[in-house]
N, C-alpha and C. Protein backbone atom coordinates (compact mmCIF):
# COMPACT_ATOMS: atom_id res chain seq x y z
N UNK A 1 82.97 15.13 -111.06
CA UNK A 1 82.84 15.57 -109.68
C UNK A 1 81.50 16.26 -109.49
N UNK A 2 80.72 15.98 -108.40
CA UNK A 2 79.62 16.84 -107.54
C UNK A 2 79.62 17.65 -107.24
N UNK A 3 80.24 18.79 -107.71
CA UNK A 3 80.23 20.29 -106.89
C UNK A 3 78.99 20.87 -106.89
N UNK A 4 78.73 21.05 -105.68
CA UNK A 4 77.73 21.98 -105.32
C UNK A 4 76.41 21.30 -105.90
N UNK A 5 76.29 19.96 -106.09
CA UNK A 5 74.83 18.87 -106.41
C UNK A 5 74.47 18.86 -105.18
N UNK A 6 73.22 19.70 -105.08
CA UNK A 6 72.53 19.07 -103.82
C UNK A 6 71.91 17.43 -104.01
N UNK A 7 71.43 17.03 -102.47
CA UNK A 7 70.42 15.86 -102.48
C UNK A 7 71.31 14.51 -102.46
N UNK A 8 70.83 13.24 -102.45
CA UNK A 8 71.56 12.27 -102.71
C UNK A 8 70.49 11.33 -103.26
N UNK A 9 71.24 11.26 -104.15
CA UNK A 9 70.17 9.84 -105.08
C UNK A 9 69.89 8.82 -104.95
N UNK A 10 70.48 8.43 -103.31
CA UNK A 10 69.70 7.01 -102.78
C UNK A 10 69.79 5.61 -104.03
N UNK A 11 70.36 5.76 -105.52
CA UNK A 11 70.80 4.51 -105.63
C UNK A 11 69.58 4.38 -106.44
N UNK A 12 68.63 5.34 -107.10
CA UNK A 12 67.10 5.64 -107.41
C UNK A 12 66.61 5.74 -108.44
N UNK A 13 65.87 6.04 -109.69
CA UNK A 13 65.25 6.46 -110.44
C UNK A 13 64.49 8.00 -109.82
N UNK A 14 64.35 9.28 -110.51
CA UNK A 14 64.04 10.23 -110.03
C UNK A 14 62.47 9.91 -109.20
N UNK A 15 61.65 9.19 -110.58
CA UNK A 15 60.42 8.90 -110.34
C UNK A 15 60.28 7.64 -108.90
N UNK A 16 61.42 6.94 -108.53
CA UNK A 16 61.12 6.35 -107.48
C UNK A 16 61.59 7.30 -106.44
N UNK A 17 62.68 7.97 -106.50
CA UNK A 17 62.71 8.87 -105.04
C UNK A 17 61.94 9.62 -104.96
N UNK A 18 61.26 10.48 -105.95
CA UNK A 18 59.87 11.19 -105.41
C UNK A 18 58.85 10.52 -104.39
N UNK A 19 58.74 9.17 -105.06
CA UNK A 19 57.74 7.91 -104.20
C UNK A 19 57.97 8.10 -103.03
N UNK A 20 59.69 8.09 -102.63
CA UNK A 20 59.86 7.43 -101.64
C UNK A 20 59.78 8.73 -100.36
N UNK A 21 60.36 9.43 -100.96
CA UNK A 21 59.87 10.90 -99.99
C UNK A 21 58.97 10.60 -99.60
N UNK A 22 58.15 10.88 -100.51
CA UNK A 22 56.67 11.10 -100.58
C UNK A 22 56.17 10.02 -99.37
N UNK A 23 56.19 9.05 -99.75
CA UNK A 23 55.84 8.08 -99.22
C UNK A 23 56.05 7.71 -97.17
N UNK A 24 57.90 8.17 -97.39
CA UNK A 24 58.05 8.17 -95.89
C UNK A 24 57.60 9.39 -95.19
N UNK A 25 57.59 10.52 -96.15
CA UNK A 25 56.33 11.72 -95.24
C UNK A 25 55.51 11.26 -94.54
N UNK A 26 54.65 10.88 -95.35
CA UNK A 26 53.28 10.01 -95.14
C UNK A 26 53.22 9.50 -93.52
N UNK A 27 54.19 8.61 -93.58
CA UNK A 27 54.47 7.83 -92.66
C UNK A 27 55.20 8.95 -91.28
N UNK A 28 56.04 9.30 -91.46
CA UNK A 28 56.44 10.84 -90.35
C UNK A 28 55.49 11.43 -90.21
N UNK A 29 54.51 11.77 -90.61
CA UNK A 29 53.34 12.78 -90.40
C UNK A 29 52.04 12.39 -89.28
N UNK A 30 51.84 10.59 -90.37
CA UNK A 30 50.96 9.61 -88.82
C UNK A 30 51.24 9.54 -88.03
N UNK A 31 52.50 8.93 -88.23
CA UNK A 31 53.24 7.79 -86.91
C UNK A 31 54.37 8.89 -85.95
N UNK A 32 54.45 9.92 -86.58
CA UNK A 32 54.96 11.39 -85.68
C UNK A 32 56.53 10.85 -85.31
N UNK A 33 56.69 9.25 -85.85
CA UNK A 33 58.47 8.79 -85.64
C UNK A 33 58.58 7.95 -86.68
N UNK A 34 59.29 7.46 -86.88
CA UNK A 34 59.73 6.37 -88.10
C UNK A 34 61.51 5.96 -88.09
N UNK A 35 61.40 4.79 -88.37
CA UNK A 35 63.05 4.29 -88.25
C UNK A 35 63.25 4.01 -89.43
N UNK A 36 64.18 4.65 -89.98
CA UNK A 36 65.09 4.24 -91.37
C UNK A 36 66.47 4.51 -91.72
N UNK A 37 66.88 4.41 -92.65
CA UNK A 37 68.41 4.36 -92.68
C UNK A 37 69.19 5.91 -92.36
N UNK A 38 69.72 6.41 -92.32
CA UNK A 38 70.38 6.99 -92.01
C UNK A 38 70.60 8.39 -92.75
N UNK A 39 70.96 7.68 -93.92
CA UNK A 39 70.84 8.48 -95.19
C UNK A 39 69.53 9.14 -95.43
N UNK A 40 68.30 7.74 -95.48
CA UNK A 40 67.16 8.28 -96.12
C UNK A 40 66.63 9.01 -95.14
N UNK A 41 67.04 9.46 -93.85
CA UNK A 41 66.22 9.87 -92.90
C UNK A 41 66.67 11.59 -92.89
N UNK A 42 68.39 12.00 -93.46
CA UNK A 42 69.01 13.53 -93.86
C UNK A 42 68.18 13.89 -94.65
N UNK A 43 67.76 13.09 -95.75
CA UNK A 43 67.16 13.45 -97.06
C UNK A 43 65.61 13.87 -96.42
N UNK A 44 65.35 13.01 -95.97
CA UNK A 44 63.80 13.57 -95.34
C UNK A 44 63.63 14.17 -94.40
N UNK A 45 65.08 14.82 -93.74
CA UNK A 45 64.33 15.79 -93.13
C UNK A 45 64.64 17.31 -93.85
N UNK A 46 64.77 17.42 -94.66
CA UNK A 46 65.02 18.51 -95.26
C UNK A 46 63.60 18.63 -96.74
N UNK A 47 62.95 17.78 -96.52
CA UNK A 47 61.64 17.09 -97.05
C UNK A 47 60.32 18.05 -96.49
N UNK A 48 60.37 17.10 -95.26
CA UNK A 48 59.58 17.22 -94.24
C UNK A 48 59.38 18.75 -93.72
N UNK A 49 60.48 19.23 -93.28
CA UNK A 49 60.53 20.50 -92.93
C UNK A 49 60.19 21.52 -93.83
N UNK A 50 60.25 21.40 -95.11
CA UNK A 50 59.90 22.35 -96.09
C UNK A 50 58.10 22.24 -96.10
N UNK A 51 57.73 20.62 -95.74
CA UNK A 51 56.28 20.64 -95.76
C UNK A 51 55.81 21.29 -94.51
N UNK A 52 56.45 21.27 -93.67
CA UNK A 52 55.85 21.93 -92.42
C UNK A 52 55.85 23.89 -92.39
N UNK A 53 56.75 24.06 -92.96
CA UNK A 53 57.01 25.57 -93.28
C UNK A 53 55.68 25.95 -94.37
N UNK A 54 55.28 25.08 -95.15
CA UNK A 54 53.97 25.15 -95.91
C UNK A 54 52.92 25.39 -95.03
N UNK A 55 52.80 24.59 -93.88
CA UNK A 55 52.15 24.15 -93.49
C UNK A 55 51.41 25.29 -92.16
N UNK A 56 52.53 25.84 -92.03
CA UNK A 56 52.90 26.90 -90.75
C UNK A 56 51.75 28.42 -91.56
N UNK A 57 52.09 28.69 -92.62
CA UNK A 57 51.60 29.56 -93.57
C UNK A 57 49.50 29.49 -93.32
N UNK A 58 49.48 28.43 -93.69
CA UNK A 58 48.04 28.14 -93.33
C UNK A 58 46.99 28.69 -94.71
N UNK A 59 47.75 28.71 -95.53
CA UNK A 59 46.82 29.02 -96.68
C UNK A 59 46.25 28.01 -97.66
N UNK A 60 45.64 28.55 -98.87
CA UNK A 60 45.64 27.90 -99.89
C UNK A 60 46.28 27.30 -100.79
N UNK A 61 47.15 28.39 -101.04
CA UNK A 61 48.62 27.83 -101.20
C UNK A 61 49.63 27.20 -101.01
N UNK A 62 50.02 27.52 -99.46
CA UNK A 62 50.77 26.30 -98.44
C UNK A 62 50.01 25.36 -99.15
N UNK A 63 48.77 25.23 -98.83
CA UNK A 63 47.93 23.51 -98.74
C UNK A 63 47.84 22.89 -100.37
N UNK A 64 47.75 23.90 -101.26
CA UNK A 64 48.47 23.38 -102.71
C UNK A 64 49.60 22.72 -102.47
N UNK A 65 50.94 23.42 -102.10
CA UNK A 65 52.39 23.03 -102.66
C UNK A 65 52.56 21.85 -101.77
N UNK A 66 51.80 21.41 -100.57
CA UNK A 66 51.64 20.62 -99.60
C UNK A 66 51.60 19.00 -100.65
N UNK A 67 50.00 19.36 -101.36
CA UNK A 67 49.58 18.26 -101.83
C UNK A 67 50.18 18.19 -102.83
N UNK A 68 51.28 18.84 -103.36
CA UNK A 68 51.70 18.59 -105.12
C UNK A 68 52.97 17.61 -104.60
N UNK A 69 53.45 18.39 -103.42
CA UNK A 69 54.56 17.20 -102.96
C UNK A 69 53.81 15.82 -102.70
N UNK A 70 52.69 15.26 -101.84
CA UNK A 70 52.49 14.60 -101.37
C UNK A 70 51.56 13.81 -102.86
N UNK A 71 52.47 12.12 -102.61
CA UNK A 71 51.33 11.46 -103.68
C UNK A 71 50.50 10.78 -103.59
N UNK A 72 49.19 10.22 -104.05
CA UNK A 72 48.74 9.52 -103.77
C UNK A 72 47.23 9.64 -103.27
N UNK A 73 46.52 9.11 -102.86
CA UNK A 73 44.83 9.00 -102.20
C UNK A 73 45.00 10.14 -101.07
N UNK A 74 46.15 9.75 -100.03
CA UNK A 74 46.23 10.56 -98.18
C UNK A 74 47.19 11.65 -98.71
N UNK A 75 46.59 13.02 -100.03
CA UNK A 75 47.07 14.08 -99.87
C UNK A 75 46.25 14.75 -99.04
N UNK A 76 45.19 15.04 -99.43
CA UNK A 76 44.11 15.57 -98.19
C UNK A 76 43.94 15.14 -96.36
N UNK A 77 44.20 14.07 -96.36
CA UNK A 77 44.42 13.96 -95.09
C UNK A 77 45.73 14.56 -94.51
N UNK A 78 46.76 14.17 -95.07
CA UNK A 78 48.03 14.22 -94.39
C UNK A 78 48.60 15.55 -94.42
N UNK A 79 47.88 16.58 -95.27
CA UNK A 79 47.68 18.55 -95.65
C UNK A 79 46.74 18.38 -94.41
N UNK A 80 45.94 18.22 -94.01
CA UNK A 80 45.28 18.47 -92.76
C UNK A 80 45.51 18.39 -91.53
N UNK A 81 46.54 16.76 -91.57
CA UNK A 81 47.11 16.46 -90.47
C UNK A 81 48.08 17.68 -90.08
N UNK A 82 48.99 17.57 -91.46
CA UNK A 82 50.10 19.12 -91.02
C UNK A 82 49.54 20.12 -90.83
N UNK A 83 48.83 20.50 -91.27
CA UNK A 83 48.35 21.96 -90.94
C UNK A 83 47.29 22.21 -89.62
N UNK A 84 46.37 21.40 -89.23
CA UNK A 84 45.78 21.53 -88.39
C UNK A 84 45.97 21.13 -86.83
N UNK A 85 47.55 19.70 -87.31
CA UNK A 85 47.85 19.58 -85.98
C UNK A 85 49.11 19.75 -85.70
N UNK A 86 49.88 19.55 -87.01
CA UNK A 86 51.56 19.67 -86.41
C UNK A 86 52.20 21.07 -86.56
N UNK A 87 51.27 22.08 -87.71
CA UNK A 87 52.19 22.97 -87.71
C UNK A 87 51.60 24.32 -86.39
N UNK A 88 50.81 23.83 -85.97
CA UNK A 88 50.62 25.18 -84.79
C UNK A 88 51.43 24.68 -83.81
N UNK A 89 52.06 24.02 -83.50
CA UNK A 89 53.20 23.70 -82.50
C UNK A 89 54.30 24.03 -82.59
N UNK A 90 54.49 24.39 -84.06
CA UNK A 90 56.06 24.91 -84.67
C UNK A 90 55.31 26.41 -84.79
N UNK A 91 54.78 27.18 -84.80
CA UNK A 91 54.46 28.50 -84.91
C UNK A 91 55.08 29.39 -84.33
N UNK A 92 56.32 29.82 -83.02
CA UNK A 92 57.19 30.31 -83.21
C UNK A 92 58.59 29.68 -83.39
N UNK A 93 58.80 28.51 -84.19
CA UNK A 93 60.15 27.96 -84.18
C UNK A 93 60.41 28.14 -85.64
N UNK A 94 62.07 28.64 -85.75
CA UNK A 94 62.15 28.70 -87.51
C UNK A 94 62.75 27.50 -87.99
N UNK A 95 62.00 26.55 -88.36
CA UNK A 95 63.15 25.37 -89.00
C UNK A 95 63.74 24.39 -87.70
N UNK A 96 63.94 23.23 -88.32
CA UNK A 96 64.50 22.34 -86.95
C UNK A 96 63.25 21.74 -86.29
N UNK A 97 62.29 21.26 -87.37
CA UNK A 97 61.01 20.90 -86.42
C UNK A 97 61.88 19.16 -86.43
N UNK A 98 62.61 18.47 -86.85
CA UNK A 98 62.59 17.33 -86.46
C UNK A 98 64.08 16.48 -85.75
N UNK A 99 64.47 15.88 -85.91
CA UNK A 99 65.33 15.11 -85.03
C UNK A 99 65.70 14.11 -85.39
N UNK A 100 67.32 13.80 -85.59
CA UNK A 100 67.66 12.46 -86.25
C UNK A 100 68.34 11.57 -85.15
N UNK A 101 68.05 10.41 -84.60
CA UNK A 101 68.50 9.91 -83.82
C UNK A 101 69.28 8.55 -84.32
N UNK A 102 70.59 8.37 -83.95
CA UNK A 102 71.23 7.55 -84.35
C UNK A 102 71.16 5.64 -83.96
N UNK A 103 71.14 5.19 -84.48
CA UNK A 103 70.76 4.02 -83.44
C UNK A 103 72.03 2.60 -84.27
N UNK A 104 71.99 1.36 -83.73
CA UNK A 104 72.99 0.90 -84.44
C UNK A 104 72.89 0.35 -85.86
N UNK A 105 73.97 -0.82 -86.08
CA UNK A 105 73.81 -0.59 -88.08
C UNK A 105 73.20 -2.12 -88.00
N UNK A 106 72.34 -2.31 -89.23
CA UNK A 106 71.31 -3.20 -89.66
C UNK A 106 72.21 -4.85 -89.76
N UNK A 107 71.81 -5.51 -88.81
CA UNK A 107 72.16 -6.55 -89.04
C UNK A 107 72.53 -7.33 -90.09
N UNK A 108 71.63 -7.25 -91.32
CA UNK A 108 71.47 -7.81 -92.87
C UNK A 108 72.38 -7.41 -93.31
N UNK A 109 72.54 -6.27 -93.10
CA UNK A 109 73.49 -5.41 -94.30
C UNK A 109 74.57 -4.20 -93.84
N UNK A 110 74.48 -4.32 -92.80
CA UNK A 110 75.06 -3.53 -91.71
C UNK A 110 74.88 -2.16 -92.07
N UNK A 111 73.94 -1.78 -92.43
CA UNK A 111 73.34 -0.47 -92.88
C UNK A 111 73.34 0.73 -91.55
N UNK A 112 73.66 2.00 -91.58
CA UNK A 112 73.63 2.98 -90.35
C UNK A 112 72.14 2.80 -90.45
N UNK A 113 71.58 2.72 -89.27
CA UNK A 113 70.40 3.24 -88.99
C UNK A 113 69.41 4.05 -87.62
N UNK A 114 68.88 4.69 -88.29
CA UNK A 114 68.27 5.86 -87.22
C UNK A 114 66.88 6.57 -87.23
N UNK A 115 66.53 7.00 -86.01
CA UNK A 115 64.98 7.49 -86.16
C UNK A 115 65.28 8.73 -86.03
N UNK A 116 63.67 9.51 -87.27
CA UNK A 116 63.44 10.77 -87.74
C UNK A 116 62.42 11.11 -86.78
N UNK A 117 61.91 12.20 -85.57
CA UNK A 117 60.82 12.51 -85.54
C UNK A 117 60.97 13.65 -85.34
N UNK A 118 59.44 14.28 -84.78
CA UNK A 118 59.09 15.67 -84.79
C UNK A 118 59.88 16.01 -83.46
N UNK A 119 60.40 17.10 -83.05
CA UNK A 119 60.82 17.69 -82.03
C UNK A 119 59.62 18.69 -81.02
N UNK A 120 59.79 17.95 -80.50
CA UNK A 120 58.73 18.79 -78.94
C UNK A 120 57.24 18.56 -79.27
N UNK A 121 57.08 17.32 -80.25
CA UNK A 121 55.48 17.35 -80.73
C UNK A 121 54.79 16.73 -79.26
N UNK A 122 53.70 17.22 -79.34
CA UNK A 122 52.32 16.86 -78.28
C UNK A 122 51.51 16.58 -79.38
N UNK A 123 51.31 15.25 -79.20
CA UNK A 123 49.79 15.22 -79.44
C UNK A 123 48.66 15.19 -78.32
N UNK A 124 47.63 16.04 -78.87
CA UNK A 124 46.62 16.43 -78.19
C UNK A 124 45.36 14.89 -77.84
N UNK A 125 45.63 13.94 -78.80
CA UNK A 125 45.03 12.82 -78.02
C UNK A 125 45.51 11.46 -77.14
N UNK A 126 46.66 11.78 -77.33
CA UNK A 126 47.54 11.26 -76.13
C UNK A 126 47.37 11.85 -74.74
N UNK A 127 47.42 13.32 -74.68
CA UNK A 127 46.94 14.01 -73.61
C UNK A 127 45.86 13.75 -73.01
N UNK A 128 44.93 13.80 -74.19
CA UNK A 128 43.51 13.61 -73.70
C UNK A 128 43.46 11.90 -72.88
N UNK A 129 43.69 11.27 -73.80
CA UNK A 129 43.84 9.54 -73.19
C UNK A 129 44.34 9.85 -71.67
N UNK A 130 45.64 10.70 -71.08
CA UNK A 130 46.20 10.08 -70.28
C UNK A 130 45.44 10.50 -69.09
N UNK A 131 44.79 11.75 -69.53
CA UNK A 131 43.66 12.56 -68.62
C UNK A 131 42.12 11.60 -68.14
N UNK A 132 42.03 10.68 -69.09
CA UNK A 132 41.03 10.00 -68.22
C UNK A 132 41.53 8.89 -68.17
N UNK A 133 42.42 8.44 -68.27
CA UNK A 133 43.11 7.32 -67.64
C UNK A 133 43.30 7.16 -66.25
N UNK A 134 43.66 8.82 -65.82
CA UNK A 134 44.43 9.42 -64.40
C UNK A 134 42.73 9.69 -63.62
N UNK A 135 42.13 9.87 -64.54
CA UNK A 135 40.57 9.86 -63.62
C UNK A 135 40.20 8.81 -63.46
N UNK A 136 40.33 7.87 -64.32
CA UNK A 136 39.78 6.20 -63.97
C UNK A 136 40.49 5.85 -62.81
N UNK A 137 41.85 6.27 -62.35
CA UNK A 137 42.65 5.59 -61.40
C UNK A 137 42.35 5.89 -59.79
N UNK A 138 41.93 7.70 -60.29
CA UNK A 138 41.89 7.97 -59.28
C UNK A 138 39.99 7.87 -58.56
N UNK A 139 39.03 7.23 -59.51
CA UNK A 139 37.62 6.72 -59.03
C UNK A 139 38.47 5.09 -58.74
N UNK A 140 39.43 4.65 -58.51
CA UNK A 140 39.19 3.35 -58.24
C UNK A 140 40.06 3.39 -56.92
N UNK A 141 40.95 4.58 -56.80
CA UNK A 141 41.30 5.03 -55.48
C UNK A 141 40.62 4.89 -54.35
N UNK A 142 39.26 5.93 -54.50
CA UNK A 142 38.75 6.46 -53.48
C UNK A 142 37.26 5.77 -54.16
N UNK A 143 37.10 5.28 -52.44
CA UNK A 143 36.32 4.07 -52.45
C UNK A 143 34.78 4.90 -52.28
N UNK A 144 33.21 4.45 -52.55
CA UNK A 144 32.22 5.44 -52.85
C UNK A 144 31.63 4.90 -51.10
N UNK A 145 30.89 5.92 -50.74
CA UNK A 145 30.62 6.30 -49.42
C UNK A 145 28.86 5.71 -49.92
């Protein structure tokens, strides 16, 4: 019996679920959403959120334990991404930066599946885009004298 085993082993080798964390971080951190199973999406957010609580800190340290989790070439980017853009948005929230949304089960395999993202994220170049988008519309409004 499992008493009191955290985590779920996804069916894994240790050295591949590290990957795979690792890996769908990566991907939550760019793409700010991601769709995956159900399971792997509990597991990562209890992942994720620990990187963002790093991340919130703003140190040297945070940005160590950041990159020891994260594997691969995009540790430095994706420690930058969190820290410079996602975690000042969570700066007074404790925990609960993300969101599991349920969606239906996988055709193939009839697998639960559902999307992970950030909760209440802005990105700041989406903003920016929609701001001269709304100026382009409104010079094609008003006709030049």
């Amino acid at each position: 019996m499992r008493h009191l085993v955290r985590g779920r082993k996804l069916n894994r080798t240790a050295s591949h679920r590290k990957s795979l964390m690792s890996n769908m971080s990566c991907s939550l951190i760019k793409h700010k959403r991601i769709v995956t199973t159900e399971q792997k999406a509990k597991e990562l957010r209890a992942y994720i959120e620990r990187l963002v609580t790093y991340a919130k800190k703003d140190s040297l340290h945070g940005r160590r334990l950041i990159m020891k989790k994260i594997r691969g070439k995009l540790k430095k980017e994706i420690s930058n991404i969190l820290i410079h853009e996602i975690a000042p948005n969570y700066s007074d929230r404790n925990g609960g930066y993300t969101r599991i949304i349920k969606l239906s089960n996988r055709k193939n395999d009839n697998a639960n599946m559902s999307i992970i993202e950030f909760v209440n994220f802005q990105d700041k170049s989406s903003d920016d885009n929609t701001e001269i988008k709304n100026d382009d519309k409104n010079k094609e409004l008003k006709p030049d004298k």
